[in-house]
N, C-alpha and C. Protein backbone atom coordinates (compact mmCIF):
# COMPACT_ATOMS: atom_id res chain seq x y z
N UNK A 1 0.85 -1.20 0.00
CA UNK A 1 0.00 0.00 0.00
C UNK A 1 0.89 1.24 0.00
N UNK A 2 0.60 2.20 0.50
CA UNK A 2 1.14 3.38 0.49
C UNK A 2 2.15 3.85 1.52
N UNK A 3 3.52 4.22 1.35
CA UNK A 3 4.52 4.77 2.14
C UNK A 3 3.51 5.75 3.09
N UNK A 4 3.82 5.31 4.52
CA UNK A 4 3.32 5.85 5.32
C UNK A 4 4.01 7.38 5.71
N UNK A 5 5.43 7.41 5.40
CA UNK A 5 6.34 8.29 5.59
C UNK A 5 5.55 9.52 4.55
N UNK A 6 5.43 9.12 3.38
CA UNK A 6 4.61 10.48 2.24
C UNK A 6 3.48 11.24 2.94
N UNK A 7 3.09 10.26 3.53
CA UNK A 7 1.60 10.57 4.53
C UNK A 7 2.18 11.54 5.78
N UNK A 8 3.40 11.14 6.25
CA UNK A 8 3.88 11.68 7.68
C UNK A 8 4.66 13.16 7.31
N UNK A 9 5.28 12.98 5.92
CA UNK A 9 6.05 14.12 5.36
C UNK A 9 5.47 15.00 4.90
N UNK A 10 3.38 14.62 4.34
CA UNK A 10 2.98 15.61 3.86
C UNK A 10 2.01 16.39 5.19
N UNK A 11 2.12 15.87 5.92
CA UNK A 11 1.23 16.19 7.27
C UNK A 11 2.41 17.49 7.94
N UNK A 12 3.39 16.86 7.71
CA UNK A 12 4.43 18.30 8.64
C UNK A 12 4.51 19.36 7.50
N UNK A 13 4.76 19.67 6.21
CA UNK A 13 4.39 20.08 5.52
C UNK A 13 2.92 21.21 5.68
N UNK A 14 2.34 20.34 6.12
CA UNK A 14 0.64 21.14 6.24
C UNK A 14 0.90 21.62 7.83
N UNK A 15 1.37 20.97 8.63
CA UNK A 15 1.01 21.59 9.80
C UNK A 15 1.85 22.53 10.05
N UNK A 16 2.81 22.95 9.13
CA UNK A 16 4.02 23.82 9.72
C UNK A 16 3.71 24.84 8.71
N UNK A 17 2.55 25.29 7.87
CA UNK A 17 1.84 26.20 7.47
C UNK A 17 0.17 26.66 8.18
N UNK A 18 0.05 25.83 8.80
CA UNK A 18 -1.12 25.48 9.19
C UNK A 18 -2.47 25.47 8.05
N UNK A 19 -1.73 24.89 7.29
CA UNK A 19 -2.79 24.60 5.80
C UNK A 19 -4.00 23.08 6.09
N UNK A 20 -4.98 23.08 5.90
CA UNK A 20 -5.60 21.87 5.65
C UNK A 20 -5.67 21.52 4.25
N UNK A 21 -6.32 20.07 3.77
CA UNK A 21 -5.98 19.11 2.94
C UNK A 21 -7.58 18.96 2.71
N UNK A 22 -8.02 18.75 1.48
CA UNK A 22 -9.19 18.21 0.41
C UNK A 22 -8.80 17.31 -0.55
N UNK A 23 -9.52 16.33 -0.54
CA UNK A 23 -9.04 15.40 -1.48
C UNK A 23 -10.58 15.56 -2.54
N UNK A 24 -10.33 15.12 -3.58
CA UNK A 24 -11.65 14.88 -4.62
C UNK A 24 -11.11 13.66 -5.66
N UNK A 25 -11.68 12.57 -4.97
CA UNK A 25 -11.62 11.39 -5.78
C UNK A 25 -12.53 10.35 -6.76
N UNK A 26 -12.02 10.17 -7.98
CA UNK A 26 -12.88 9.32 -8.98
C UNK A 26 -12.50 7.65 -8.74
N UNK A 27 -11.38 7.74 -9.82
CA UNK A 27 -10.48 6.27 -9.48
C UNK A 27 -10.27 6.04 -8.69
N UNK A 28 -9.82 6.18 -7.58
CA UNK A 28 -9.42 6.03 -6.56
C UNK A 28 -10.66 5.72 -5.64
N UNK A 29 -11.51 6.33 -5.71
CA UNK A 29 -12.63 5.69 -4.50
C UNK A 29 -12.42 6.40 -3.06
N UNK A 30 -11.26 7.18 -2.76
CA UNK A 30 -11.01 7.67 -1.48
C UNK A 30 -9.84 6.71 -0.64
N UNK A 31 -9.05 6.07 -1.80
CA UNK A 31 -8.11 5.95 -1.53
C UNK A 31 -7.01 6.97 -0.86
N UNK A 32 -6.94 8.02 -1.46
CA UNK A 32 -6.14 9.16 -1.37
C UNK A 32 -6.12 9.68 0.74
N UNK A 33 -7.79 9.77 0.88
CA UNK A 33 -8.52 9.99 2.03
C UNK A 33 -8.08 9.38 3.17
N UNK A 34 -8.34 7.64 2.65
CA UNK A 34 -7.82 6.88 3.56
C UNK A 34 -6.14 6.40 4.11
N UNK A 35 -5.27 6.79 3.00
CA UNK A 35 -4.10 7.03 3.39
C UNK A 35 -3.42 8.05 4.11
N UNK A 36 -4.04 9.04 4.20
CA UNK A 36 -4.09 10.31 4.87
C UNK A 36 -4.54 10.33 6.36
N UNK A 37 -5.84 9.39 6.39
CA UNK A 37 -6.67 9.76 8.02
C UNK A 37 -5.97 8.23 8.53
N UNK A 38 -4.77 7.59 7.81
CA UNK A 38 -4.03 6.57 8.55
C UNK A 38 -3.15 6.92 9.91
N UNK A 39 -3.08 8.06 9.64
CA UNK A 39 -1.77 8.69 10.43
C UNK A 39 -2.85 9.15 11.25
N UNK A 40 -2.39 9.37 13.08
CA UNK A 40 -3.12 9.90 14.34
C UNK A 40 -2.91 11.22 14.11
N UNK A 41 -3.90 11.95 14.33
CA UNK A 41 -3.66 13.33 14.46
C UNK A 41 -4.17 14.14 13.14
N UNK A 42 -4.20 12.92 11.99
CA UNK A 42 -4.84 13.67 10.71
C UNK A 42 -5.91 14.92 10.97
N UNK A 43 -6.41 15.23 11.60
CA UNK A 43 -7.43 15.76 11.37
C UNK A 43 -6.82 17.28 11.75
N UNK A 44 -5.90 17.06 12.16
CA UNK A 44 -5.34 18.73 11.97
C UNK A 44 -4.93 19.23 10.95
N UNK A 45 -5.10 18.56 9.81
CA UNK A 45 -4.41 18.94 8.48
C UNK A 45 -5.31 18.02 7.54
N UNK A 46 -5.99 17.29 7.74
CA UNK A 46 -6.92 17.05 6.48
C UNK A 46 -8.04 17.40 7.03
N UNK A 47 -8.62 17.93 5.55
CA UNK A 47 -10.22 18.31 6.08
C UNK A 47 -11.02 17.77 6.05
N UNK A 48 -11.05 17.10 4.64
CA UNK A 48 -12.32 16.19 4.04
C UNK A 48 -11.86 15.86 2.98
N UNK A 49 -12.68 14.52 2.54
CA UNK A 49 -12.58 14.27 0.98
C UNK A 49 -13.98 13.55 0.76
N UNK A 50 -13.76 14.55 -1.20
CA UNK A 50 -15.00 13.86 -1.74
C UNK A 50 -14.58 12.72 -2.53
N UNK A 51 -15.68 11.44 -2.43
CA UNK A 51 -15.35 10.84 -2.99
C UNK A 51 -16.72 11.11 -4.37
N UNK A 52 -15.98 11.34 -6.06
CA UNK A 52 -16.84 11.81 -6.82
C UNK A 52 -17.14 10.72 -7.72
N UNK A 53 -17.63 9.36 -7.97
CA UNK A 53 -16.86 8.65 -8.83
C UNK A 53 -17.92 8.63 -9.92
N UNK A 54 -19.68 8.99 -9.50
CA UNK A 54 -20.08 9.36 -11.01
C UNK A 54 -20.19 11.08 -11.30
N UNK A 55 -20.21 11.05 -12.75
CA UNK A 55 -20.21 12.53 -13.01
C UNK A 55 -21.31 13.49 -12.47
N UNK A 56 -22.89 12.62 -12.17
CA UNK A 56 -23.24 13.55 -11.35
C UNK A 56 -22.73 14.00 -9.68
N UNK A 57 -21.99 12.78 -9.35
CA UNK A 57 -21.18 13.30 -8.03
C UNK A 57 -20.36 14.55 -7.97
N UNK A 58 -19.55 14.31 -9.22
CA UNK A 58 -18.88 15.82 -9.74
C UNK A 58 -19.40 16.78 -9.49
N UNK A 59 -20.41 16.77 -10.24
CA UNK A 59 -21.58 18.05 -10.49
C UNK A 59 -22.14 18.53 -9.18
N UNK A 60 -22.61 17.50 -8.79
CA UNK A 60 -23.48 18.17 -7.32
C UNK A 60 -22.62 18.32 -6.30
N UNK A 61 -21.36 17.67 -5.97
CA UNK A 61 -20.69 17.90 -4.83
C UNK A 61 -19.56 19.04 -4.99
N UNK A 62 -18.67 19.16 -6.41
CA UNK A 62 -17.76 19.55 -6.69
C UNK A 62 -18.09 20.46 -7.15
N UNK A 63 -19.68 21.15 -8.08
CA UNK A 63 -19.46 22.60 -8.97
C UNK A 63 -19.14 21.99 -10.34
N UNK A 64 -18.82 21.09 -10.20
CA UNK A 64 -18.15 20.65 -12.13
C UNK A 64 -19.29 20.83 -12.98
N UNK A 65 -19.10 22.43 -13.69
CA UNK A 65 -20.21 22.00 -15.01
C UNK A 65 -20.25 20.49 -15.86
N UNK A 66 -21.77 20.27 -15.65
CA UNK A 66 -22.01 19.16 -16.47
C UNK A 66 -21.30 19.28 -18.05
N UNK A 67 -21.33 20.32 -19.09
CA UNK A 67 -20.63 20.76 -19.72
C UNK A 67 -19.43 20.01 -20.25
N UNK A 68 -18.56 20.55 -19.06
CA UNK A 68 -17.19 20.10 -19.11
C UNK A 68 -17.10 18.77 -19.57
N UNK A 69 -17.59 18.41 -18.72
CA UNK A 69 -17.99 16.31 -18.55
C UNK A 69 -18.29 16.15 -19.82
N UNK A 70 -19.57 16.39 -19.88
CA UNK A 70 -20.50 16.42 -21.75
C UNK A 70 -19.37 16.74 -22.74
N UNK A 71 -18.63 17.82 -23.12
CA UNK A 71 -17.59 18.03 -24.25
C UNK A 71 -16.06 17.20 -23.85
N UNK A 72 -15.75 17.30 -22.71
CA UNK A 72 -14.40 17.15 -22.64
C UNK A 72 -14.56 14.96 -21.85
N UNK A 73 -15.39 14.51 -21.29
CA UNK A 73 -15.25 13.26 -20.37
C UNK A 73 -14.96 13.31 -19.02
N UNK A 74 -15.07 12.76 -18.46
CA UNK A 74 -15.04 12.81 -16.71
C UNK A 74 -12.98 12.64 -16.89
N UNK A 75 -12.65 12.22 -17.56
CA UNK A 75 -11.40 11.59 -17.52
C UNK A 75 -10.30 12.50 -18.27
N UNK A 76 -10.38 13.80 -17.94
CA UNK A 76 -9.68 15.12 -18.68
C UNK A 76 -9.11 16.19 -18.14
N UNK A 77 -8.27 16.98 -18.44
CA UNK A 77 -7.42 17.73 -17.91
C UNK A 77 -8.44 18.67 -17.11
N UNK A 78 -9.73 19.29 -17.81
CA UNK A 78 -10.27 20.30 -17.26
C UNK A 78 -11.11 19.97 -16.44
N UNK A 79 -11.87 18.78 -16.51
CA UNK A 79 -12.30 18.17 -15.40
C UNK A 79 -11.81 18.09 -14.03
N UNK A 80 -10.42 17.44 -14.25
CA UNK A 80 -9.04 17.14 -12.87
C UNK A 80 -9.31 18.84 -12.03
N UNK A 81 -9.09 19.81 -13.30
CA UNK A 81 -8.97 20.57 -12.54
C UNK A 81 -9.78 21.67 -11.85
N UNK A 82 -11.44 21.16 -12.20
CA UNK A 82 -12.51 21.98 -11.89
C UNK A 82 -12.98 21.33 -10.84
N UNK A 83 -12.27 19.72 -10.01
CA UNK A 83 -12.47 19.07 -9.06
C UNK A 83 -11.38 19.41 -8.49
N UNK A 84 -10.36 19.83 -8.53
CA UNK A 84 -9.25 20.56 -7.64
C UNK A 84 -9.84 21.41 -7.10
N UNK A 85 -10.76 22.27 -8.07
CA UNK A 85 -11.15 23.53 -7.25
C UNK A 85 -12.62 23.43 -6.78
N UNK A 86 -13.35 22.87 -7.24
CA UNK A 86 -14.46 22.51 -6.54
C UNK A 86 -14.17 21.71 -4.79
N UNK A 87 -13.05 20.92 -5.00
CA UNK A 87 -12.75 21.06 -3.52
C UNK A 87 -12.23 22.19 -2.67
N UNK A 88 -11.79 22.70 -3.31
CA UNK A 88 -10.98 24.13 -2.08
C UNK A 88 -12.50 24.91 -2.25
N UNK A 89 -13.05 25.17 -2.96
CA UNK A 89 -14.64 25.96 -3.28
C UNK A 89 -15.23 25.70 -1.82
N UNK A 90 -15.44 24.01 -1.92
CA UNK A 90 -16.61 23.36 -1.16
C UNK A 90 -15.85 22.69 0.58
N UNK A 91 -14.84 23.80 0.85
CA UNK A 91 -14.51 23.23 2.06
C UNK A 91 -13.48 23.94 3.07
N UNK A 92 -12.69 24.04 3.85
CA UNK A 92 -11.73 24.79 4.45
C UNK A 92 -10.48 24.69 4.13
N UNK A 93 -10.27 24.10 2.83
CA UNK A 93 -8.97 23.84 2.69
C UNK A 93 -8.07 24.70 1.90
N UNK A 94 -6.65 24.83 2.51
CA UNK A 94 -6.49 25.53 1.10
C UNK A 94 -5.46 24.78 0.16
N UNK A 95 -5.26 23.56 0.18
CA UNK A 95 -4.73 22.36 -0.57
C UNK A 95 -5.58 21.41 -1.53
N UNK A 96 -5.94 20.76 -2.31
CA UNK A 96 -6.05 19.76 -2.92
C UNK A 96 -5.55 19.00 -4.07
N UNK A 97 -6.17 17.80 -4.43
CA UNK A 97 -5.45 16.92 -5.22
C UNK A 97 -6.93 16.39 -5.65
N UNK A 98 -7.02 16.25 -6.95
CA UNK A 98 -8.38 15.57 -7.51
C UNK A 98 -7.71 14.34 -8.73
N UNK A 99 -8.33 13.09 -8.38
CA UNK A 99 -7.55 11.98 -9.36
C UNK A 99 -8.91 11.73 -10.00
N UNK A 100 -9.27 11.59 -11.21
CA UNK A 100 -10.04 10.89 -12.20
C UNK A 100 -9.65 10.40 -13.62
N UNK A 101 -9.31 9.20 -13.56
CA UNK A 101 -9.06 8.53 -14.82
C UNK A 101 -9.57 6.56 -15.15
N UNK A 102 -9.00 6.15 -16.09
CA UNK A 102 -9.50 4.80 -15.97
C UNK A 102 -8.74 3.24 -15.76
N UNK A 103 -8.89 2.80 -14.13
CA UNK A 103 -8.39 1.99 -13.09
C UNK A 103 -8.17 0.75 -14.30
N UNK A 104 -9.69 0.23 -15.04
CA UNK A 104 -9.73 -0.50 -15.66
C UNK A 104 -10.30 -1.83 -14.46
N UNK A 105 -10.29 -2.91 -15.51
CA UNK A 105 -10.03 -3.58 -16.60
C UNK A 105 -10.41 -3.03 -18.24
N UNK A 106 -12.03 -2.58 -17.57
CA UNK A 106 -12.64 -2.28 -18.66
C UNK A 106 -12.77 -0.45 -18.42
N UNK A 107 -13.61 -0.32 -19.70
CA UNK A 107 -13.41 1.46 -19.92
C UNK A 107 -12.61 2.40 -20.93
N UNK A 108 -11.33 1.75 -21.16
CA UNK A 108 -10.48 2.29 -21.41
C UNK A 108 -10.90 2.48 -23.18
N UNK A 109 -10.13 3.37 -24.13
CA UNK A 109 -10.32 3.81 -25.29
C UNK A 109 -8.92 4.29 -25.73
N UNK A 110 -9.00 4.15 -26.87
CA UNK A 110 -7.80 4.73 -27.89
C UNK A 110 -7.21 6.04 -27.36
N UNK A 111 -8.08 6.96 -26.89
CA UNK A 111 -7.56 8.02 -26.44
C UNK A 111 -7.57 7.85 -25.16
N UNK A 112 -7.94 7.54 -24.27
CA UNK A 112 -7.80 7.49 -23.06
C UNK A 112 -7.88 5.79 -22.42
N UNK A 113 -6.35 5.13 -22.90
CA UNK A 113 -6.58 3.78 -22.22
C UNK A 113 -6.55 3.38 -20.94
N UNK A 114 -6.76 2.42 -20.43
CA UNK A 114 -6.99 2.03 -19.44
C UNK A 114 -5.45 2.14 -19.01
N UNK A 115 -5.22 3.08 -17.46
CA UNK A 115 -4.04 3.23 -16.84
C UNK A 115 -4.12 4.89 -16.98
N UNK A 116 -4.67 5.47 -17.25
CA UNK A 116 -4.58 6.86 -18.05
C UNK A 116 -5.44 7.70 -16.17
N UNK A 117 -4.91 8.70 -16.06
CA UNK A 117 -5.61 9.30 -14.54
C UNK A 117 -4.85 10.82 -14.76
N UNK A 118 -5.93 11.88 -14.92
CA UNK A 118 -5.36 12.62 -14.92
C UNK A 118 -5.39 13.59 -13.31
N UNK A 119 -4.92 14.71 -12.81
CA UNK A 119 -4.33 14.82 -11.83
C UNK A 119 -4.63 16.54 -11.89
N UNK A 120 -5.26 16.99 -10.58
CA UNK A 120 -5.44 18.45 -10.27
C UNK A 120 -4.87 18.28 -9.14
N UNK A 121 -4.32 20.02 -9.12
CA UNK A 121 -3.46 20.23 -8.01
C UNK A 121 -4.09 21.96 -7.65
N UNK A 122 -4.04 21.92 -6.08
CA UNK A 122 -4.84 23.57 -5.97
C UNK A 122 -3.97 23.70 -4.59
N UNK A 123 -2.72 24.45 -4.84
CA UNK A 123 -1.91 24.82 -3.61
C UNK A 123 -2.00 26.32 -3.40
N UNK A 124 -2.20 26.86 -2.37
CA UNK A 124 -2.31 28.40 -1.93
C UNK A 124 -2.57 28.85 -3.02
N UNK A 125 -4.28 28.62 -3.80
CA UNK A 125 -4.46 29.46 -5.07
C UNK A 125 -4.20 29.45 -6.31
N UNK A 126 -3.03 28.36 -6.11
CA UNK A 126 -2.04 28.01 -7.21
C UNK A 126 -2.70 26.53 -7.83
N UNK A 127 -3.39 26.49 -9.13
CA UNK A 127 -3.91 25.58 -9.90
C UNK A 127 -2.70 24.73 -11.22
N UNK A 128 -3.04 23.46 -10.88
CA UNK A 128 -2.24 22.99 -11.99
C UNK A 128 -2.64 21.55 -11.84
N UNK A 129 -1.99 21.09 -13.16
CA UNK A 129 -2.60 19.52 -13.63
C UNK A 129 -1.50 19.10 -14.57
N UNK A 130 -1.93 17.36 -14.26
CA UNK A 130 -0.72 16.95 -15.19
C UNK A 130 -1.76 15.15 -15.66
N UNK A 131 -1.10 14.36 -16.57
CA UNK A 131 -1.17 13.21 -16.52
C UNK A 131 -0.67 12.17 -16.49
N UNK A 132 -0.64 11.12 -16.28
CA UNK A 132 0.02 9.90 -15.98
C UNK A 132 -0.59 8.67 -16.95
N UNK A 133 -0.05 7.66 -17.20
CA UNK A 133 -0.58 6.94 -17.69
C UNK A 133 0.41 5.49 -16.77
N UNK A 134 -0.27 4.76 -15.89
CA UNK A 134 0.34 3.86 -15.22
C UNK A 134 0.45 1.93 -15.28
N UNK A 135 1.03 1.90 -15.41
CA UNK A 135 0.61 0.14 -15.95
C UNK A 135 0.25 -1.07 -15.01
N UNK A 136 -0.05 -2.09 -15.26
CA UNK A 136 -0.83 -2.91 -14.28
C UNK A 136 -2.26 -3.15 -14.24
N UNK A 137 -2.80 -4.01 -13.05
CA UNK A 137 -4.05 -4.21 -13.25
C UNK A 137 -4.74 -3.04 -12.62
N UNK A 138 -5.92 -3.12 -12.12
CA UNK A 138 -6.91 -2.09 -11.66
C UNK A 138 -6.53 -1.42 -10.20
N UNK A 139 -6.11 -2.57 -9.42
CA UNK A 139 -5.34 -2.36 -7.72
C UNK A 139 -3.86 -1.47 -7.89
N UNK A 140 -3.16 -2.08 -9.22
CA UNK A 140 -1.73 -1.29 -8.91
C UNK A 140 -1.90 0.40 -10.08
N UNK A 141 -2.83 0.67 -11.09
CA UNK A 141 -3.16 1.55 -11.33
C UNK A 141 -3.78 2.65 -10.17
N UNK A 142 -4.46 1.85 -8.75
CA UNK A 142 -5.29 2.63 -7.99
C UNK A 142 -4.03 3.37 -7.31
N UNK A 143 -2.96 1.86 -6.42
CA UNK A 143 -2.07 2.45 -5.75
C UNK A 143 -0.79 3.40 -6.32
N UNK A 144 -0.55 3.01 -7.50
CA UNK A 144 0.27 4.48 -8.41
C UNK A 144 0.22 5.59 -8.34
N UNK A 145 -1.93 5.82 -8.90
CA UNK A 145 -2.20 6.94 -8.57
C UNK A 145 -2.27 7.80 -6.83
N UNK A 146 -2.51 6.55 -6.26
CA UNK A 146 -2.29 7.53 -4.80
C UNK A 146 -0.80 8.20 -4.44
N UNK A 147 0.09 7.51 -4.48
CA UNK A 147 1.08 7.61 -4.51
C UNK A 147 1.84 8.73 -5.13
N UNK A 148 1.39 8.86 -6.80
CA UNK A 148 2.11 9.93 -7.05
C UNK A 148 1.24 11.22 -6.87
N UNK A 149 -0.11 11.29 -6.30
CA UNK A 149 -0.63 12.19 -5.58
C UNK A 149 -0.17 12.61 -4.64
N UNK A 150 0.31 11.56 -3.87
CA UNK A 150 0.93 12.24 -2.18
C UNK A 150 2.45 12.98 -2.90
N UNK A 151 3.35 12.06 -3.26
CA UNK A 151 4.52 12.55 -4.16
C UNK A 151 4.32 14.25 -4.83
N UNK A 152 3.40 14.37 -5.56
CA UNK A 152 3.59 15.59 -6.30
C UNK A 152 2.92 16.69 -5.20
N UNK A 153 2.02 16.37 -4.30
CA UNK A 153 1.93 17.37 -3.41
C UNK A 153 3.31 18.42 -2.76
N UNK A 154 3.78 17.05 -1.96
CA UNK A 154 5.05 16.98 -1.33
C UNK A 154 5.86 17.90 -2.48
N UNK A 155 6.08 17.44 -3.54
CA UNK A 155 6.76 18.41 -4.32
C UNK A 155 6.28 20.06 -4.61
N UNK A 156 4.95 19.88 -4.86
CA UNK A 156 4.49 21.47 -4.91
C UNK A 156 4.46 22.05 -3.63
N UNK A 157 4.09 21.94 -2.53
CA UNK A 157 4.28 21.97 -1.19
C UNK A 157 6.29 22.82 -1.45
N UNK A 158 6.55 21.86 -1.43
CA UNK A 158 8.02 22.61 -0.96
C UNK A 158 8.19 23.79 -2.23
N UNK A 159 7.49 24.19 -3.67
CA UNK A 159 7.82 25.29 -4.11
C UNK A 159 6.88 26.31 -3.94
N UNK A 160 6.24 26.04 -2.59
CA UNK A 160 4.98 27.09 -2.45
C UNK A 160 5.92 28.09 -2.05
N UNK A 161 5.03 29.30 -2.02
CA UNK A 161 5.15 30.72 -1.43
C UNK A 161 6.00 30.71 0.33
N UNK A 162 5.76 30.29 0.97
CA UNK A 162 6.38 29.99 2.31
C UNK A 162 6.55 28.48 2.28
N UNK A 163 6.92 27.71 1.00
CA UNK A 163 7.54 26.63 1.75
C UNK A 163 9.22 26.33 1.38
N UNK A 164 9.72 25.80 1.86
CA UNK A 164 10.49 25.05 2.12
C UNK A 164 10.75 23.98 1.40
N UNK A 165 12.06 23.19 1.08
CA UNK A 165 12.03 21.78 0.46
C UNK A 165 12.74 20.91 1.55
């Protein structure tokens, strides 16, 4: 499962800004969530997470124009990142990470195959997204994506405005 240390490194990180944590998850299921509220004391630094995994979850919990979804797919850059911010929108945080892409077996397409998760990031205001495309079955696509969620935090984290590396 998941390096508990990413979890412990991104918690001092947050608490030594006194920032809290939103997660908004598709693939993942709240994987992201549950690696996070592993550690005692989480709750001083995570706030909440949504778990979004159909598009009307998006919509009603996150703000995600249906739109977006309708032209672009639940599984897209602008999506990732209108659930980045639909979490900091819909909560006290001023961090998040939004994962939606496809775990597989099935789902997957020419343009977006199965392993494919794209990735929002919303640090002090600061919006950005990237994608991954990860290999394996449906379990090691899930744990990848958590992983390089906690990972790229940790990395934007240390080029924030008051942080540190």
């Amino acid at each position: 499962m998941v390096n508990t240390s990413l979890c412990e490194q991104l918690a001092a990180k947050l608490l030594e800004r006194g920032w809290m944590l939103a997660t908004a998850e598709s693939c993942t299921g709240g994987l992201i969530a549950a690696a996070c509220t592993e550690l005692s004391g989480s709750s001083n630094w995570f706030e909440r997470g949504f778990v979004t995994y159909s598009n009307e979850a998006k919509t009603e919990l996150l703000g995600v124009d249906a739109d977006l979804i309708a032209q672009h797919g639940a599984v897209s850059e602008v999506v990732a990142r209108a659930m980045a911010f639909g979490a900091i929108r819909h909560s006290k945080a001023r961090v998040s990470v939004a994962v939606t892409g496809v775990a597989g077996p099935t789902g997957g397409s020419a343009e977006k195959p199965v392993g494919t998760v794209w990735f929002g990031f919303q640090v002090d205001g600061q919006l950005s997204s990237e994608t991954r495309r990860f290999p394996g079955d449906r379990a090691a696509v899930r744990s990848a994506t958590v992983d390089h969620a906690l990972r790229r935090l940790l990395e934007l984290l240390g080029q924030g405005k008051n942080g540190t590396s």
